[in-house]
N, C-alpha and C. Protein backbone atom coordinates (compact mmCIF):
# COMPACT_ATOMS: atom_id res chain seq x y z
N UNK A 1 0.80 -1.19 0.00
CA UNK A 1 0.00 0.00 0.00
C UNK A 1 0.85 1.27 0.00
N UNK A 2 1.67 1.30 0.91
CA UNK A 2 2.74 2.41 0.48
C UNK A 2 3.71 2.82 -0.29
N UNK A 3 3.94 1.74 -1.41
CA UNK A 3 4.71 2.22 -2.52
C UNK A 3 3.35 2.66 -3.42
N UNK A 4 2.24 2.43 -3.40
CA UNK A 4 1.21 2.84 -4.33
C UNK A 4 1.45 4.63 -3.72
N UNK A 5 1.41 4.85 -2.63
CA UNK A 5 1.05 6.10 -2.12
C UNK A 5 1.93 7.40 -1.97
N UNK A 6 2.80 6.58 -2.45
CA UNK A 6 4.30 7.77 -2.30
C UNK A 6 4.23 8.53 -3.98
N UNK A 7 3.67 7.89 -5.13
CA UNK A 7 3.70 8.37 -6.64
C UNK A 7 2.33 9.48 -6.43
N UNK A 8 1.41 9.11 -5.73
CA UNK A 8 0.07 9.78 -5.76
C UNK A 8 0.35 10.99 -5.23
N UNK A 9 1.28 10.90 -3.63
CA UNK A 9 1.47 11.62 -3.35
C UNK A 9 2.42 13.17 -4.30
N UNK A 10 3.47 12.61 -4.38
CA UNK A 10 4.34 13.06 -5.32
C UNK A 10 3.59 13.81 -6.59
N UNK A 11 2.68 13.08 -6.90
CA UNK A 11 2.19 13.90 -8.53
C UNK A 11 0.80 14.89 -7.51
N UNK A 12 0.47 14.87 -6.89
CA UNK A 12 -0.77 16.01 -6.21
C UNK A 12 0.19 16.92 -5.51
N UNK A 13 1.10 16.87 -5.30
CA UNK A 13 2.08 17.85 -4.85
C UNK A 13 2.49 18.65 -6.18
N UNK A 14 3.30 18.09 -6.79
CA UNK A 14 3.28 18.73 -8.18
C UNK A 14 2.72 19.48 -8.87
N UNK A 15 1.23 19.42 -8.68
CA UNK A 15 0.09 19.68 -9.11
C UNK A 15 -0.78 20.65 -8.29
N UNK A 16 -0.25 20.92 -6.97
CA UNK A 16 -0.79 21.64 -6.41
C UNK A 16 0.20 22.71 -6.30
N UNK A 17 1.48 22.37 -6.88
CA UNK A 17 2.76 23.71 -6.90
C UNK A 17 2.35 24.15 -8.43
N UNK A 18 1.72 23.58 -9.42
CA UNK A 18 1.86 23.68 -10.73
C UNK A 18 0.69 25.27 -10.53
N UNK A 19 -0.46 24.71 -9.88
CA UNK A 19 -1.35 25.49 -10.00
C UNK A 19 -1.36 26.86 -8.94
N UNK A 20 -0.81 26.92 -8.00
CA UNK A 20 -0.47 27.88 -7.24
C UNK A 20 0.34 28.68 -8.12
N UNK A 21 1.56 28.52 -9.01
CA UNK A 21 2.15 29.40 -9.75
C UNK A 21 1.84 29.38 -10.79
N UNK A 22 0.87 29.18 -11.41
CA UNK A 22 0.89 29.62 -12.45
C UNK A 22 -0.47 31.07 -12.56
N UNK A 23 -0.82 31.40 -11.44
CA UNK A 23 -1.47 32.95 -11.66
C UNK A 23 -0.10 33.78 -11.34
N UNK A 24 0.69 33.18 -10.26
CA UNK A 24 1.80 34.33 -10.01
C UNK A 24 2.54 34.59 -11.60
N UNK A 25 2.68 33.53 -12.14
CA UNK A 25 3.58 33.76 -13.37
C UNK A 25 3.02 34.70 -14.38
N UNK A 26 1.59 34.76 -14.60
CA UNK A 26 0.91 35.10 -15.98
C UNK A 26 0.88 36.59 -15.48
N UNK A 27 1.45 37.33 -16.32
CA UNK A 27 1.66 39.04 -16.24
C UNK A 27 0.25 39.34 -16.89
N UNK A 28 0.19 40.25 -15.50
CA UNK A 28 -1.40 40.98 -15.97
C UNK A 28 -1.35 42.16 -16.89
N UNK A 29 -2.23 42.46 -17.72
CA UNK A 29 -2.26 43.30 -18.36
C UNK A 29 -2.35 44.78 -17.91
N UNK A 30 -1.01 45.94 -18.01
CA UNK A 30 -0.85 47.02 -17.56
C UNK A 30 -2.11 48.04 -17.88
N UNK A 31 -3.09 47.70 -18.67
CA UNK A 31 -3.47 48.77 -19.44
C UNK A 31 -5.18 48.61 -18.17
N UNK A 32 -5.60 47.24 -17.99
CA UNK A 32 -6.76 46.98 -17.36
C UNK A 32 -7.01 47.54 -16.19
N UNK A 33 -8.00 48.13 -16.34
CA UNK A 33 -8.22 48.73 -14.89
C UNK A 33 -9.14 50.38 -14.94
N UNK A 34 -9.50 51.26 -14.15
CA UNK A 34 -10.20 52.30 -13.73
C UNK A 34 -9.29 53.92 -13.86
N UNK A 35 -8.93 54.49 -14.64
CA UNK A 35 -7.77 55.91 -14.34
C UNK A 35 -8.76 56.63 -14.60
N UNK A 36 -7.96 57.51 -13.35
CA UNK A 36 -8.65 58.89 -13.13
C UNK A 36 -7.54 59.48 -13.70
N UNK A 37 -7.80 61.27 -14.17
CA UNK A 37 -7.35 62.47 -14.51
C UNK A 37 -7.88 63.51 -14.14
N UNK A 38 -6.78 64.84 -14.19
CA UNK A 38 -7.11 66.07 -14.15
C UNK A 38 -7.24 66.60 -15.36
N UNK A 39 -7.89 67.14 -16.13
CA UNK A 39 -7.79 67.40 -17.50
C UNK A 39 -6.72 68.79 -17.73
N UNK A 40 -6.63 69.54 -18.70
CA UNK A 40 -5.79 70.41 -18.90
C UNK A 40 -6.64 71.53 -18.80
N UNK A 41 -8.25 71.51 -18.97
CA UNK A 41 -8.81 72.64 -18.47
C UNK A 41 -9.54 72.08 -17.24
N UNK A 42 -8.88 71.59 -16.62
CA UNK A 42 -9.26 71.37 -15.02
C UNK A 42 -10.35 70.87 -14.63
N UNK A 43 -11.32 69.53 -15.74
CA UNK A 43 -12.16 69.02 -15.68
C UNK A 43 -11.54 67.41 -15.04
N UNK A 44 -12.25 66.74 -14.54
CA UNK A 44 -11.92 65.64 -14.07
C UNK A 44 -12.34 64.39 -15.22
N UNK A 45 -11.31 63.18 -15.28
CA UNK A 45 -11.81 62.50 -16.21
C UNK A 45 -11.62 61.17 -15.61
N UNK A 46 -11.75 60.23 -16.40
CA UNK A 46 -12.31 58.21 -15.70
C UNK A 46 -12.45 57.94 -17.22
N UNK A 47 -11.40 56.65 -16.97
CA UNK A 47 -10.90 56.26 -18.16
C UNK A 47 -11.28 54.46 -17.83
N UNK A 48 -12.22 53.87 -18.10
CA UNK A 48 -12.31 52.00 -17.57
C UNK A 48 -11.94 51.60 -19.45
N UNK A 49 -10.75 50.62 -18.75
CA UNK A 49 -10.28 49.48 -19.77
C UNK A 49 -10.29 48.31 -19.18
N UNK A 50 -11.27 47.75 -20.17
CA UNK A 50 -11.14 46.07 -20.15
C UNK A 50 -10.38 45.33 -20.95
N UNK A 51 -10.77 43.70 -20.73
CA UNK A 51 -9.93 43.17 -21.81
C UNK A 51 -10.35 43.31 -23.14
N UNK A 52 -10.01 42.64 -24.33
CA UNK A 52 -10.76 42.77 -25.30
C UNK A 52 -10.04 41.52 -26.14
N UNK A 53 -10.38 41.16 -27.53
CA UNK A 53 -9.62 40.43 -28.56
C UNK A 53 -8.64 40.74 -29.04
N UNK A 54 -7.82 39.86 -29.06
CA UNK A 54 -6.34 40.07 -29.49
C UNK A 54 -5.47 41.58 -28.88
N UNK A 55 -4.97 42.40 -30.05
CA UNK A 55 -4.45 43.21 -29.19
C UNK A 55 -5.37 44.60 -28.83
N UNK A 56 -6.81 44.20 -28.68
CA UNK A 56 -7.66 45.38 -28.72
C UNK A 56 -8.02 45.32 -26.81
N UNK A 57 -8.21 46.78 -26.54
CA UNK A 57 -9.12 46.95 -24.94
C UNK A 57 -10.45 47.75 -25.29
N UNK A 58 -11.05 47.39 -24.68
CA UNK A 58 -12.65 47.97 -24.52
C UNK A 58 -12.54 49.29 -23.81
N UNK A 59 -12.61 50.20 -24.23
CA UNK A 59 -12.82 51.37 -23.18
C UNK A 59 -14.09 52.69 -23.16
N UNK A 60 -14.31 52.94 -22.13
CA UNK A 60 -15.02 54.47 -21.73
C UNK A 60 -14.33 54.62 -21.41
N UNK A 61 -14.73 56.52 -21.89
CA UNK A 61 -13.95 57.51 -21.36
C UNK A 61 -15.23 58.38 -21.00
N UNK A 62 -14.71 59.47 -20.01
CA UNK A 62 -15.98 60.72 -19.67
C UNK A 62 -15.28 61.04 -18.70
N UNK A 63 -15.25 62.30 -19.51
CA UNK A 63 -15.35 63.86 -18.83
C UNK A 63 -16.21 64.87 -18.15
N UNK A 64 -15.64 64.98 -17.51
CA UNK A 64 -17.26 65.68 -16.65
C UNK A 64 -17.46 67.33 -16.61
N UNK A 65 -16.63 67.82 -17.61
CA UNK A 65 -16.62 69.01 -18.17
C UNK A 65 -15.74 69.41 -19.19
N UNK A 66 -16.30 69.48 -20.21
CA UNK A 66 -15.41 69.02 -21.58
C UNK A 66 -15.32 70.68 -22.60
N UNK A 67 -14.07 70.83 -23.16
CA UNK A 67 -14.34 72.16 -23.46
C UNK A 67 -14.43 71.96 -24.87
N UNK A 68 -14.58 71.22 -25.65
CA UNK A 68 -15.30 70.25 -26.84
C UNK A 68 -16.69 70.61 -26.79
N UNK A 69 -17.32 70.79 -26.06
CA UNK A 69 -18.84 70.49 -25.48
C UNK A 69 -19.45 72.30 -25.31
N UNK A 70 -18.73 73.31 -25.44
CA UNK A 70 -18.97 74.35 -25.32
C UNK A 70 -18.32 74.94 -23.52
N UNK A 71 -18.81 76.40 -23.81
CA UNK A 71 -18.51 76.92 -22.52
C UNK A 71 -19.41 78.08 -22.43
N UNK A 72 -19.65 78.32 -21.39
CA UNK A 72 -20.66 79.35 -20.93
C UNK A 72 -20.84 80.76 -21.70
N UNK A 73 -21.07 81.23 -22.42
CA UNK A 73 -19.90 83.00 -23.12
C UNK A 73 -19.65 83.83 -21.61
N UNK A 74 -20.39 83.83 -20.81
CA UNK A 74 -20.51 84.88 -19.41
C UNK A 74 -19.86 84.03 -18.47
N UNK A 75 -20.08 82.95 -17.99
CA UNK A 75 -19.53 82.61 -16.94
C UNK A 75 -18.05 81.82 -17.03
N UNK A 76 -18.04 81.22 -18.50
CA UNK A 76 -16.75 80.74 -18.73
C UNK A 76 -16.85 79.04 -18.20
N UNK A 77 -18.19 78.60 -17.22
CA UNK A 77 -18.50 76.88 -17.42
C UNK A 77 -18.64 76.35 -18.64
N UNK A 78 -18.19 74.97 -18.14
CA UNK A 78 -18.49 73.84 -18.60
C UNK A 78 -19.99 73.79 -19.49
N UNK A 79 -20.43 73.43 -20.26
CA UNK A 79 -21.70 73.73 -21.20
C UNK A 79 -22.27 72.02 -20.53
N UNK A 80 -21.22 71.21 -20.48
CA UNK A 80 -21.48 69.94 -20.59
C UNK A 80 -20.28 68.85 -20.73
N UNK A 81 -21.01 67.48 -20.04
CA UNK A 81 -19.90 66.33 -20.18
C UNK A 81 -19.75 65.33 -21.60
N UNK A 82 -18.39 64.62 -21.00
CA UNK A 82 -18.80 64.51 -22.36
C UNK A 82 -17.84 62.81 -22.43
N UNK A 83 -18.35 62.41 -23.70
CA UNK A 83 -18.13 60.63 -23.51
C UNK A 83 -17.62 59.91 -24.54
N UNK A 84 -16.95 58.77 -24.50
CA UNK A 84 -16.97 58.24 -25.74
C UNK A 84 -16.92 56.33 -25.32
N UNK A 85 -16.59 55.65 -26.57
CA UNK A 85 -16.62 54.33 -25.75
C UNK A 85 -16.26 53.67 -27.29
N UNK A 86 -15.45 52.46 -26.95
CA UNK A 86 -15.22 51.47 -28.28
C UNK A 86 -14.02 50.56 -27.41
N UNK A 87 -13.26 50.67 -28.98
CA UNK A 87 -12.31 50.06 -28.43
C UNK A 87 -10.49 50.63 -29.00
N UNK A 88 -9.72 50.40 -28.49
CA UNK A 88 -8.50 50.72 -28.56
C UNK A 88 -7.42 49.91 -29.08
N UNK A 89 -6.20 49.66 -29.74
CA UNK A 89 -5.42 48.70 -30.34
C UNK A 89 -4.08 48.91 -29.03
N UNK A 90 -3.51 48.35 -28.72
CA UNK A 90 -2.68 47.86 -27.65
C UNK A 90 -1.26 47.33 -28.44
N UNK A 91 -0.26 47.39 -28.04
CA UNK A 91 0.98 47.43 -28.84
C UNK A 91 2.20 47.93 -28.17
N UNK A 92 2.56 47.05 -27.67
CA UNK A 92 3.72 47.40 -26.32
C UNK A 92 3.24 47.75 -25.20
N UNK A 93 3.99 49.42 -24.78
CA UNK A 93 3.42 49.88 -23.88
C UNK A 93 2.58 51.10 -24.53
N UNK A 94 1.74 51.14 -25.56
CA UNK A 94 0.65 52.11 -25.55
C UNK A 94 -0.68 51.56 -26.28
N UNK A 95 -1.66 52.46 -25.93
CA UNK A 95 -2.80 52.11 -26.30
C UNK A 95 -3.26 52.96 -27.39
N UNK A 96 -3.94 53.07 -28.34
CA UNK A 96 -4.25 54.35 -29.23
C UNK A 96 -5.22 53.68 -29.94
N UNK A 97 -6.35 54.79 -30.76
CA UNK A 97 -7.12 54.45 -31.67
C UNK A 97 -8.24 55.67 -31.87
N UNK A 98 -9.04 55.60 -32.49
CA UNK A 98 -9.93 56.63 -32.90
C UNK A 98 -11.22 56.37 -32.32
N UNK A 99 -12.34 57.03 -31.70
CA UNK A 99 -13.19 57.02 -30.73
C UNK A 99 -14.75 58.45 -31.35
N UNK A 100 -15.39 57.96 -31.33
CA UNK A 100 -16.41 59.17 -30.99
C UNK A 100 -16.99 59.83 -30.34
N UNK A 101 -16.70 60.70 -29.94
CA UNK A 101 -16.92 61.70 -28.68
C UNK A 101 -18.66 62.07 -28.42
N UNK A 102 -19.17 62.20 -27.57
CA UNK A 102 -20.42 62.63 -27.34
C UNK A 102 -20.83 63.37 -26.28
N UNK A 103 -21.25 64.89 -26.92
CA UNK A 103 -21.41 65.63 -25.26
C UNK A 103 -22.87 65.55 -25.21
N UNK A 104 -23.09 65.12 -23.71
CA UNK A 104 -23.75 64.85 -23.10
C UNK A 104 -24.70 65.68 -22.40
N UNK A 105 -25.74 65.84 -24.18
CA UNK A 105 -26.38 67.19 -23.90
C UNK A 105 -27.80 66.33 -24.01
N UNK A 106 -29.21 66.96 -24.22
CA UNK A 106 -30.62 66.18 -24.62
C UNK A 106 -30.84 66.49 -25.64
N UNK A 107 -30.65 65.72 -26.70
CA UNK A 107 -30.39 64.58 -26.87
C UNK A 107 -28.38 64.61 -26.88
N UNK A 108 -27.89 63.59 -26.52
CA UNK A 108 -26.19 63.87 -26.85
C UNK A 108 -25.88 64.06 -28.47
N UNK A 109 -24.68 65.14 -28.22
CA UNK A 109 -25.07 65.79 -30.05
C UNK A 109 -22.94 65.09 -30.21
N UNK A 110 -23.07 64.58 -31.54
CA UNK A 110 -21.86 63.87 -31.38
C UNK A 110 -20.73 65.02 -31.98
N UNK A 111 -19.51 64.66 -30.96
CA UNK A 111 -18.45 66.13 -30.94
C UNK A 111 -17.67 66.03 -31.93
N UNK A 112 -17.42 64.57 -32.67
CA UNK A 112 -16.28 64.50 -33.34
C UNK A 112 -15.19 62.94 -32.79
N UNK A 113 -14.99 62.77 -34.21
CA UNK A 113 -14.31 61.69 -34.20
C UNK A 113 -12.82 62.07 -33.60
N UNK A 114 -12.02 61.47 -32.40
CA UNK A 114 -10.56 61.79 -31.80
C UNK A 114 -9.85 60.52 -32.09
N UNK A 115 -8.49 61.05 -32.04
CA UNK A 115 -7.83 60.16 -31.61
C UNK A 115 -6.98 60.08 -29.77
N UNK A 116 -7.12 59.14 -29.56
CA UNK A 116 -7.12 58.78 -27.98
C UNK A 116 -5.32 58.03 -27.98
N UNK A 117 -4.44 58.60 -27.33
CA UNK A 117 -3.70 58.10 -27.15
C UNK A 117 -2.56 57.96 -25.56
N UNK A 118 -2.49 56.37 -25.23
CA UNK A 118 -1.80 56.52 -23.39
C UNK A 118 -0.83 55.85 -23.82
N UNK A 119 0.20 56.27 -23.06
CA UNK A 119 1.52 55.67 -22.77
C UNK A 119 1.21 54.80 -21.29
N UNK A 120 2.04 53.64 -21.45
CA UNK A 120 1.55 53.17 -20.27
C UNK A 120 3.01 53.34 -19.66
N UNK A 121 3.37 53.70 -18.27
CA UNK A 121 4.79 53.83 -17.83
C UNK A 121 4.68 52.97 -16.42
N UNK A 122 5.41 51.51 -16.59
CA UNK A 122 5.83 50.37 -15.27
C UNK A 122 5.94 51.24 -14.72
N UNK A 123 7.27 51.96 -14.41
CA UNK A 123 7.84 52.43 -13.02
C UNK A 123 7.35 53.32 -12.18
N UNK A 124 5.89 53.57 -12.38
CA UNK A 124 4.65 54.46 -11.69
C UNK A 124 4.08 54.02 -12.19
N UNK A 125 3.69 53.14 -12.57
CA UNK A 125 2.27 52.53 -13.13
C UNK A 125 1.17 53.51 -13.50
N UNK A 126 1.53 54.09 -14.57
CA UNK A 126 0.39 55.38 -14.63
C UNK A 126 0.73 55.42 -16.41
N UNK A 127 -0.74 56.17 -16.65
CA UNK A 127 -0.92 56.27 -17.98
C UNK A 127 -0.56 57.55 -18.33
N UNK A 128 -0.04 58.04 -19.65
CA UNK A 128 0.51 59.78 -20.13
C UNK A 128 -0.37 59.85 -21.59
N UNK A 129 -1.54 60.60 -21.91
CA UNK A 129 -2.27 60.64 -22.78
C UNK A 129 -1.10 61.68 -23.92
N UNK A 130 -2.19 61.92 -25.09
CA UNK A 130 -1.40 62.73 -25.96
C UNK A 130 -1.48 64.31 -25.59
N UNK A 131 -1.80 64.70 -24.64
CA UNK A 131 -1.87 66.01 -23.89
C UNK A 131 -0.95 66.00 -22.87
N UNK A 132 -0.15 65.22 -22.63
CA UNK A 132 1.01 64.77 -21.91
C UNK A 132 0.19 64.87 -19.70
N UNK A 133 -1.42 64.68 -20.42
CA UNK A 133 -1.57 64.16 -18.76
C UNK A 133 -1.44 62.85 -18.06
N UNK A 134 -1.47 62.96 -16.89
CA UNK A 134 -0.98 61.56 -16.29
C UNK A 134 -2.43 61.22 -15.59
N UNK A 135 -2.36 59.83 -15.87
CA UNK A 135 -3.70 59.25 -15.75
C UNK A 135 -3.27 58.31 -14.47
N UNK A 136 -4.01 58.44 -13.07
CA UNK A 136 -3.39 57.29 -12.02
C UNK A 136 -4.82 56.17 -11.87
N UNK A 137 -4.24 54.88 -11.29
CA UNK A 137 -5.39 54.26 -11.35
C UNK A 137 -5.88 54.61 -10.18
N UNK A 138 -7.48 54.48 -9.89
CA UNK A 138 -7.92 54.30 -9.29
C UNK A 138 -8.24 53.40 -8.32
């Protein structure tokens, strides 16, 4: 009975080291996850990326005062927020692609086709758009 039990043993050990490392091993994707921003006219922004196919991420974006979207003539506000959503192509460390913007008026009147582009940077784990802001996660 105990030479049967020493191989069983041996291979469920194996098997229970196999599976414990192998989430530590699999590198998560830098880009997934919730970033916040300060915008450059001092609107706040939230950026959610998911996964997606191949080298694509799913993302919203929205701004919660967009100067795309108009501005007050007298007071100099925000007119309105403003949104977009698709998906993005992924390629090293950046993300980029073209998106349709929508400010988020009644009915939402569409702002214009952009292009959306983040640097993703390891050593702060933070995103740098093409306005050179820094996006932290949330």
């Amino acid at each position: 009975m105990k030479k049967h039990l020493l191989p069983s043993l041996v291979t469920a050990v194996l098997l229970i080291a196999i599976l414990i490392a192998s989430p530590a091993s699999a590198k998560p994707d830098p880009f997934i996850g919730v970033w916040t921003s300060i915008d450059i006219d001092g609107s706040s922004q939230t950026l959610n990326i998911g996964g997606g196919g191949g080298g694509t991420r799913h993302v919203r974006y929205y701004d919660d005062g967009a100067t795309i979207c108009g501005l007050d003539p007298d007071t100099g506000d925000f007119l309105s927020a403003a949104s977009a959503r698709g998906t993005l192509s992924a390629s090293g460390s950046a993300l980029s692609g073209y998106l349709d913007v929508y400010c988020q008026t009644s009915p939402p009147t569409h702002a214009g086709n952009y292009l959306f582009t983040y640097t993703y940077d390891s050593s702060t784990d933070t995103l740098t758009d093409w306005l050179g802001v820094v996006w932290s996660r949330r």
